[in-house]
N, C-alpha and C. Protein backbone atom coordinates (compact mmCIF):
# COMPACT_ATOMS: atom_id res chain seq x y z
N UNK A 1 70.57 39.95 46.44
CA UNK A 1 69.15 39.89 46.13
C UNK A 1 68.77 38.46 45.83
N UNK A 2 67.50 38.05 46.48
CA UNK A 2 67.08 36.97 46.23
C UNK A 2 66.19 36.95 44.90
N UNK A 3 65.41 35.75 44.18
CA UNK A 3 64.73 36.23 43.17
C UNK A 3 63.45 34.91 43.62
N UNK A 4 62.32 34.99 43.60
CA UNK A 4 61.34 34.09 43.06
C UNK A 4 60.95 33.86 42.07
N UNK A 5 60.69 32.20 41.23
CA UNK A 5 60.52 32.72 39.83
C UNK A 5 58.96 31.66 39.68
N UNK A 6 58.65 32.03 38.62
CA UNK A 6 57.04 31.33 38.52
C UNK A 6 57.41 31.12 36.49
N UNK A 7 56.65 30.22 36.53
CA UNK A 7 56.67 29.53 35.49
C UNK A 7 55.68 28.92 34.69
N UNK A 8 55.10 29.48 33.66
CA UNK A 8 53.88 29.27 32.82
C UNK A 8 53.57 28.77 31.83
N UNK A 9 52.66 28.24 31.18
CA UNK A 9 53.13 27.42 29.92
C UNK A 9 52.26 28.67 29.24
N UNK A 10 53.10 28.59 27.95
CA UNK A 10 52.98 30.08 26.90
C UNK A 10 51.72 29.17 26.03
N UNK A 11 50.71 30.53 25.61
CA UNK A 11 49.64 29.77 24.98
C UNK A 11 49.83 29.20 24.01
N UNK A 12 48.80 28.35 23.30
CA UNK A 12 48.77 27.65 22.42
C UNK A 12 47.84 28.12 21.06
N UNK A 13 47.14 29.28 21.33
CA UNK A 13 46.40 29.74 20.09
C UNK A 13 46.48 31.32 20.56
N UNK A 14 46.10 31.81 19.85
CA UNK A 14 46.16 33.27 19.78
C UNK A 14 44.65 33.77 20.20
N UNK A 15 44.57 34.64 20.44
CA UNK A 15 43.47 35.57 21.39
C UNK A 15 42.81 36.41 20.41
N UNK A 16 41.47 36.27 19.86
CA UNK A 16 40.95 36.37 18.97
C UNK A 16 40.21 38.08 19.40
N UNK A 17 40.09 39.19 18.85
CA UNK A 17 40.18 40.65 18.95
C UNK A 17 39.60 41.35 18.07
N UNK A 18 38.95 42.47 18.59
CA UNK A 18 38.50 43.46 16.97
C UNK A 18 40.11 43.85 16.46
N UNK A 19 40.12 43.88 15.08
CA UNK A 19 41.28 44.46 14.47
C UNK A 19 42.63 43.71 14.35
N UNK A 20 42.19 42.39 15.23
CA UNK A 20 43.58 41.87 15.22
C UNK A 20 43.33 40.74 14.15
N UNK A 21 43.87 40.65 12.94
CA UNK A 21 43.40 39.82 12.17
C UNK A 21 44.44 38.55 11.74
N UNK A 22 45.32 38.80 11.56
CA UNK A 22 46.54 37.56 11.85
C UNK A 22 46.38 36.44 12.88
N UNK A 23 47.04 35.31 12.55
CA UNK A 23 47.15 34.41 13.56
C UNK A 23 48.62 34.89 13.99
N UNK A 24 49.47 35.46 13.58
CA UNK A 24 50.47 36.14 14.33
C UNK A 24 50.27 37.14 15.26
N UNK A 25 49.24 38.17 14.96
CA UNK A 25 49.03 39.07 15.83
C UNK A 25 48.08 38.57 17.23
N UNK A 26 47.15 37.70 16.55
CA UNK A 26 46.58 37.05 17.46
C UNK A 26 47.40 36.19 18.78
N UNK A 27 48.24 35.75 18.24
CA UNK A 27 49.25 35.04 19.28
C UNK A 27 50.27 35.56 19.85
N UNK A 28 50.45 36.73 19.23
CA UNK A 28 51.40 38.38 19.91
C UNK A 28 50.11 38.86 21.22
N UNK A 29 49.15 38.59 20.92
CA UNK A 29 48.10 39.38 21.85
C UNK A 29 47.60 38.45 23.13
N UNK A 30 47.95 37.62 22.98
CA UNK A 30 47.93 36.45 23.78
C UNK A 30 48.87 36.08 24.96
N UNK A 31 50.04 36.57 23.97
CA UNK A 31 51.47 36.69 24.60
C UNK A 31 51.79 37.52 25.54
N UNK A 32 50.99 38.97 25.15
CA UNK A 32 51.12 40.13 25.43
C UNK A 32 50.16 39.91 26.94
N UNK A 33 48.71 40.01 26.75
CA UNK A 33 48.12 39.35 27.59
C UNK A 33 48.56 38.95 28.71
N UNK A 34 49.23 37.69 28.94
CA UNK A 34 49.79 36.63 29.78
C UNK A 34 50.95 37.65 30.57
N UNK A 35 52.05 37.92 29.79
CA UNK A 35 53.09 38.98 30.45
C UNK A 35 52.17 40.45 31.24
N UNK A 36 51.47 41.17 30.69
CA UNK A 36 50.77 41.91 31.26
C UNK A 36 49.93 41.85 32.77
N UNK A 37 49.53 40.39 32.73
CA UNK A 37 48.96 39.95 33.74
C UNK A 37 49.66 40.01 35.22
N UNK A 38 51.11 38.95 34.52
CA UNK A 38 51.77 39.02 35.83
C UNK A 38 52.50 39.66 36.19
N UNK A 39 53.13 40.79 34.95
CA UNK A 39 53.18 42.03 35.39
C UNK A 39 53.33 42.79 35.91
N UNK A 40 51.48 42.92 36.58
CA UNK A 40 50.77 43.75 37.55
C UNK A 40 51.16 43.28 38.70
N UNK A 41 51.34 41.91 38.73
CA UNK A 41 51.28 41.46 40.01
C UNK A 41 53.39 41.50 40.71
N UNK A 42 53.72 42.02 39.92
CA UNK A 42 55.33 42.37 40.21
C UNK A 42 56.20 41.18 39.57
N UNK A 43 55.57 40.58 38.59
CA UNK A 43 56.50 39.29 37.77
C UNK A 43 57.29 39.89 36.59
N UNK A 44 58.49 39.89 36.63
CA UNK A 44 59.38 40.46 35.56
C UNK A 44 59.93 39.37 34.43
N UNK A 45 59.64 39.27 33.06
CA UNK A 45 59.63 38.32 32.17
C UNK A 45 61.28 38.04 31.85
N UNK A 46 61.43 36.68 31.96
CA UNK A 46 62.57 36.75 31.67
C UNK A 46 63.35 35.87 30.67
N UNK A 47 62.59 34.50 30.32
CA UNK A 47 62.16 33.96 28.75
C UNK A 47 61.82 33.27 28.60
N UNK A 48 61.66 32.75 27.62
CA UNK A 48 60.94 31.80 27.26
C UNK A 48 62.21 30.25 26.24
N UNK A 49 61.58 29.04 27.15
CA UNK A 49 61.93 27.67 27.41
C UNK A 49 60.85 26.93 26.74
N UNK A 50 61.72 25.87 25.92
CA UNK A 50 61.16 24.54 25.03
C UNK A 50 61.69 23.31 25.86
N UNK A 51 60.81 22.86 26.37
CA UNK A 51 61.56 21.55 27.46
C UNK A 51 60.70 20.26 26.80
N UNK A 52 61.09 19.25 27.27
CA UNK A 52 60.80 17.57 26.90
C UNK A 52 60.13 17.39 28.18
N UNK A 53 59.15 16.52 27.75
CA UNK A 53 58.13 15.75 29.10
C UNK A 53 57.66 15.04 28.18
N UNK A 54 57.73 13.91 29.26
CA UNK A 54 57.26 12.44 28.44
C UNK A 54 55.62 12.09 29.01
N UNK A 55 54.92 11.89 28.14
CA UNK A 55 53.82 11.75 28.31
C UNK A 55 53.57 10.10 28.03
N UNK A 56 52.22 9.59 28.86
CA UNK A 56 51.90 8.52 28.47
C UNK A 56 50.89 8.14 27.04
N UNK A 57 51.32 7.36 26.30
CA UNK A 57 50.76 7.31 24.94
C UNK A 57 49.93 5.67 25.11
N UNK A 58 48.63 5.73 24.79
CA UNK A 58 48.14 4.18 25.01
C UNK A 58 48.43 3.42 26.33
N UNK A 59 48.19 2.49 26.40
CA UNK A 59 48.30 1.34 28.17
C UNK A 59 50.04 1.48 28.29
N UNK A 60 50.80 1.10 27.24
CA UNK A 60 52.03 0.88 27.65
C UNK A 60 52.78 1.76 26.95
N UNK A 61 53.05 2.36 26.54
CA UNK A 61 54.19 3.23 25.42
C UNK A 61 54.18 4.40 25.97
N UNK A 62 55.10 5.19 25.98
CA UNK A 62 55.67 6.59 26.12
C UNK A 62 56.08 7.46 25.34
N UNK A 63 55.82 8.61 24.96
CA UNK A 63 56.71 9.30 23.74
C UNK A 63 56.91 10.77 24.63
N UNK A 64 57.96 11.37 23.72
CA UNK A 64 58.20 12.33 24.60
C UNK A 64 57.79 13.94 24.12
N UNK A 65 57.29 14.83 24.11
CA UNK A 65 56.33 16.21 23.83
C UNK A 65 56.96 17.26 24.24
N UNK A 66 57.54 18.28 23.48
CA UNK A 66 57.72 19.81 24.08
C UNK A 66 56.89 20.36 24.52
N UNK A 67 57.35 21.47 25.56
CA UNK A 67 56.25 22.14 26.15
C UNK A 67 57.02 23.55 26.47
N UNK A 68 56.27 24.79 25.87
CA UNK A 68 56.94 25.86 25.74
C UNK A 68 56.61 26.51 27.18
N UNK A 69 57.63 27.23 27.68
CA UNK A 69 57.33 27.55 28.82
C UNK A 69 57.58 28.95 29.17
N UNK A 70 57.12 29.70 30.02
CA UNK A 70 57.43 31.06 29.84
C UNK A 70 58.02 31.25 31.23
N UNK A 71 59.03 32.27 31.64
CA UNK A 71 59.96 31.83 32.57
C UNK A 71 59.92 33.55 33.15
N UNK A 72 59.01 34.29 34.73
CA UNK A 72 59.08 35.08 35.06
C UNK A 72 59.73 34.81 36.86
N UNK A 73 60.35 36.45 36.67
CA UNK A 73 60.92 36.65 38.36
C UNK A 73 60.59 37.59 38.61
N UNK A 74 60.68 37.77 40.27
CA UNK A 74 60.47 38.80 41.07
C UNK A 74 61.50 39.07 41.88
N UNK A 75 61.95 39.96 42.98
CA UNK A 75 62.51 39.88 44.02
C UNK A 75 61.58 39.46 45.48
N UNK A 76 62.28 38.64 45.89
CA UNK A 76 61.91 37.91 47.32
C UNK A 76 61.95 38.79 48.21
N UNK A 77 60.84 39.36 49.07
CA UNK A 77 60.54 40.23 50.08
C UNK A 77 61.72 39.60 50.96
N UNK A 78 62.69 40.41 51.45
CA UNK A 78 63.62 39.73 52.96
C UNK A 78 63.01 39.69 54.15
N UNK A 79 62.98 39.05 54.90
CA UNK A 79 62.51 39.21 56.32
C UNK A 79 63.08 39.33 57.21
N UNK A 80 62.96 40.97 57.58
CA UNK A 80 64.18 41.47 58.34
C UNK A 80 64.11 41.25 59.96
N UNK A 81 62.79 40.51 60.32
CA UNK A 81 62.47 40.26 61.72
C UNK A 81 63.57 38.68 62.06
N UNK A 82 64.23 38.79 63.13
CA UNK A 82 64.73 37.60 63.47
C UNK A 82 64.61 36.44 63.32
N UNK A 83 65.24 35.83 62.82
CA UNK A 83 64.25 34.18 62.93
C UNK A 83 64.64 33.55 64.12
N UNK A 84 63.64 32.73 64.48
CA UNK A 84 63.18 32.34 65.37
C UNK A 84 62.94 30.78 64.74
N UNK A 85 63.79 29.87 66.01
CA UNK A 85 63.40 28.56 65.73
C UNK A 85 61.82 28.09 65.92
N UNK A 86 61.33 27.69 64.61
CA UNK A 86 60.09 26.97 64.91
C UNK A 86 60.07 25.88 65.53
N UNK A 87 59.05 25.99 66.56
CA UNK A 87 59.06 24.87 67.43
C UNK A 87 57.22 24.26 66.91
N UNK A 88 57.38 22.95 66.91
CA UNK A 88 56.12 22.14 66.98
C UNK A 88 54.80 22.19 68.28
N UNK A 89 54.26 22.23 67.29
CA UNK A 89 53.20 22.29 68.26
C UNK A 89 52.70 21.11 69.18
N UNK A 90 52.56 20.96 70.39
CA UNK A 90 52.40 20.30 70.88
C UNK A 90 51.27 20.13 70.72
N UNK A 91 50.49 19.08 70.99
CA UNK A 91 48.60 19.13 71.00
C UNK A 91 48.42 19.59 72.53
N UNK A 92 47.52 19.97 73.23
CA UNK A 92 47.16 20.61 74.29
C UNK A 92 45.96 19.57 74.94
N UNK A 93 46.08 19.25 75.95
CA UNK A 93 44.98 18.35 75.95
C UNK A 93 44.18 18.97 76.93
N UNK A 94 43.41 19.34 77.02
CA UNK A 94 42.04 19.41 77.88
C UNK A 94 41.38 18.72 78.86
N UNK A 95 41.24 19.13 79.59
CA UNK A 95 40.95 18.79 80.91
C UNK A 95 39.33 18.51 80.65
N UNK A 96 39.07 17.55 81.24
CA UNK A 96 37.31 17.17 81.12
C UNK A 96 36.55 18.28 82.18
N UNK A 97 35.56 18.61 81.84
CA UNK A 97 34.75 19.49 82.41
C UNK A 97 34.08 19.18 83.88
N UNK A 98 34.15 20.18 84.53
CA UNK A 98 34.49 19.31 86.26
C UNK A 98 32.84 18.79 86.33
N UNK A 99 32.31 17.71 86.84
CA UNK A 99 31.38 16.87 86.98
C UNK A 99 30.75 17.72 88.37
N UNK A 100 29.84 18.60 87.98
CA UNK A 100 28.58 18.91 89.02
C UNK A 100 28.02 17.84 89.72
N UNK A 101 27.75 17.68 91.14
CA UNK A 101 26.87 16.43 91.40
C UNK A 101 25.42 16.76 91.54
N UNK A 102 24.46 16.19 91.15
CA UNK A 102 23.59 16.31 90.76
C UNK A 102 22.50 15.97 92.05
N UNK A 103 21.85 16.82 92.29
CA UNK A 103 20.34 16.67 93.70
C UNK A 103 19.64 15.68 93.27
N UNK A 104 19.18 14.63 94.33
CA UNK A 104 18.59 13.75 93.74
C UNK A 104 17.66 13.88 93.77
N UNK A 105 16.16 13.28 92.85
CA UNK A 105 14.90 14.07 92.54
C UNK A 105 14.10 12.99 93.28
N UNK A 106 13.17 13.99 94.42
CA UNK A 106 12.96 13.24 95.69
C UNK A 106 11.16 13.33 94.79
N UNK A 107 10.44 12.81 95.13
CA UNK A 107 8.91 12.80 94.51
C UNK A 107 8.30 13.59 95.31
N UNK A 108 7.67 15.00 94.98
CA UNK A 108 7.07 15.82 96.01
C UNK A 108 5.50 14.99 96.47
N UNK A 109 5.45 14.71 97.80
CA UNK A 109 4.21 13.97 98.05
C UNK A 109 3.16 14.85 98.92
N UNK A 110 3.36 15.76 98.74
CA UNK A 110 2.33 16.68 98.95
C UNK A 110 1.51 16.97 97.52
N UNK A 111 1.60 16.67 96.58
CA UNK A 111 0.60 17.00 95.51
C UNK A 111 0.27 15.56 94.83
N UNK A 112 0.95 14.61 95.25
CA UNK A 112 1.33 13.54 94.22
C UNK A 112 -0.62 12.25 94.58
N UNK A 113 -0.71 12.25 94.28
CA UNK A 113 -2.25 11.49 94.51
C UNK A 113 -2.34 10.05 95.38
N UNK A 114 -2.99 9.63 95.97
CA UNK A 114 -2.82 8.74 96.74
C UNK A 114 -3.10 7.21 96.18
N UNK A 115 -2.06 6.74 95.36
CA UNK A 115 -2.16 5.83 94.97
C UNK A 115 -2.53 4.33 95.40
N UNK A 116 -2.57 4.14 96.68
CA UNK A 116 -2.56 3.22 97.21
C UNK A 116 -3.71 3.14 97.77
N UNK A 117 -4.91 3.50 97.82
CA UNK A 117 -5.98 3.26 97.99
C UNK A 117 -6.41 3.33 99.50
N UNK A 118 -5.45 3.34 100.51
CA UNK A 118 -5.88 2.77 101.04
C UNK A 118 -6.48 3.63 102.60
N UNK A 119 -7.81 3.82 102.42
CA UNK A 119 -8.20 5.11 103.26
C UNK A 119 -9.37 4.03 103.94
């Protein structure tokens, strides 16, 4: 079995509720929340991680910040159809559109007025 895993950062305040009156319960409901969510979507919880990331502090200095992380998997759909080498796409180039020749526009002089005066 393969697994996919997705990875969230766990909240930072608690989820404010009728009845829930604690900042513990509040941040249980929050918690709860977040796992529920993905859940639904077939994410199975599997724990929770305190990691280091260094952040930038002012123009030049660095310090370094935990960041709690919440750590879910799934199983990876297999793909039982063959694989098949992907091949690149070539670009396709197009042929220019074949050039009609065009009648040349003769001046009909049966209606056209007699410009030239000369009668």
């Amino acid at each position: 079995m393969t697994y996919e895993y997705k990875v969230v950062p766990a909240p930072l305040r608690g989820t404010k509720a009728p009845g829930v009156k604690t900042n513990e319960d509040r941040f249980a409901l929050s918690l709860e929340t977040v796992m529920n969510d993905l859940a639904a979507d077939g994410w199975e919880y599997l724990r929770a991680d305190t990691l280091p990331c260094d952040q930038r502090e002012g123009l030049m200095s660095r310090t370094t910040v935990y960041q709690n992380m919440l750590v879910f998997r799934r199983t990876k759909v297999a793909n039982t159809a063959p694989k098949m080498k992907q091949q690149r796409a070539m670009p396709t180039m197009t042929a220019p559109a074949p050039q009609v020749p065009k009648k040349p526009v003769t001046p009909d002089t049966r209606t056209a007025p007699d410009v030239a005066g000369g009668d």
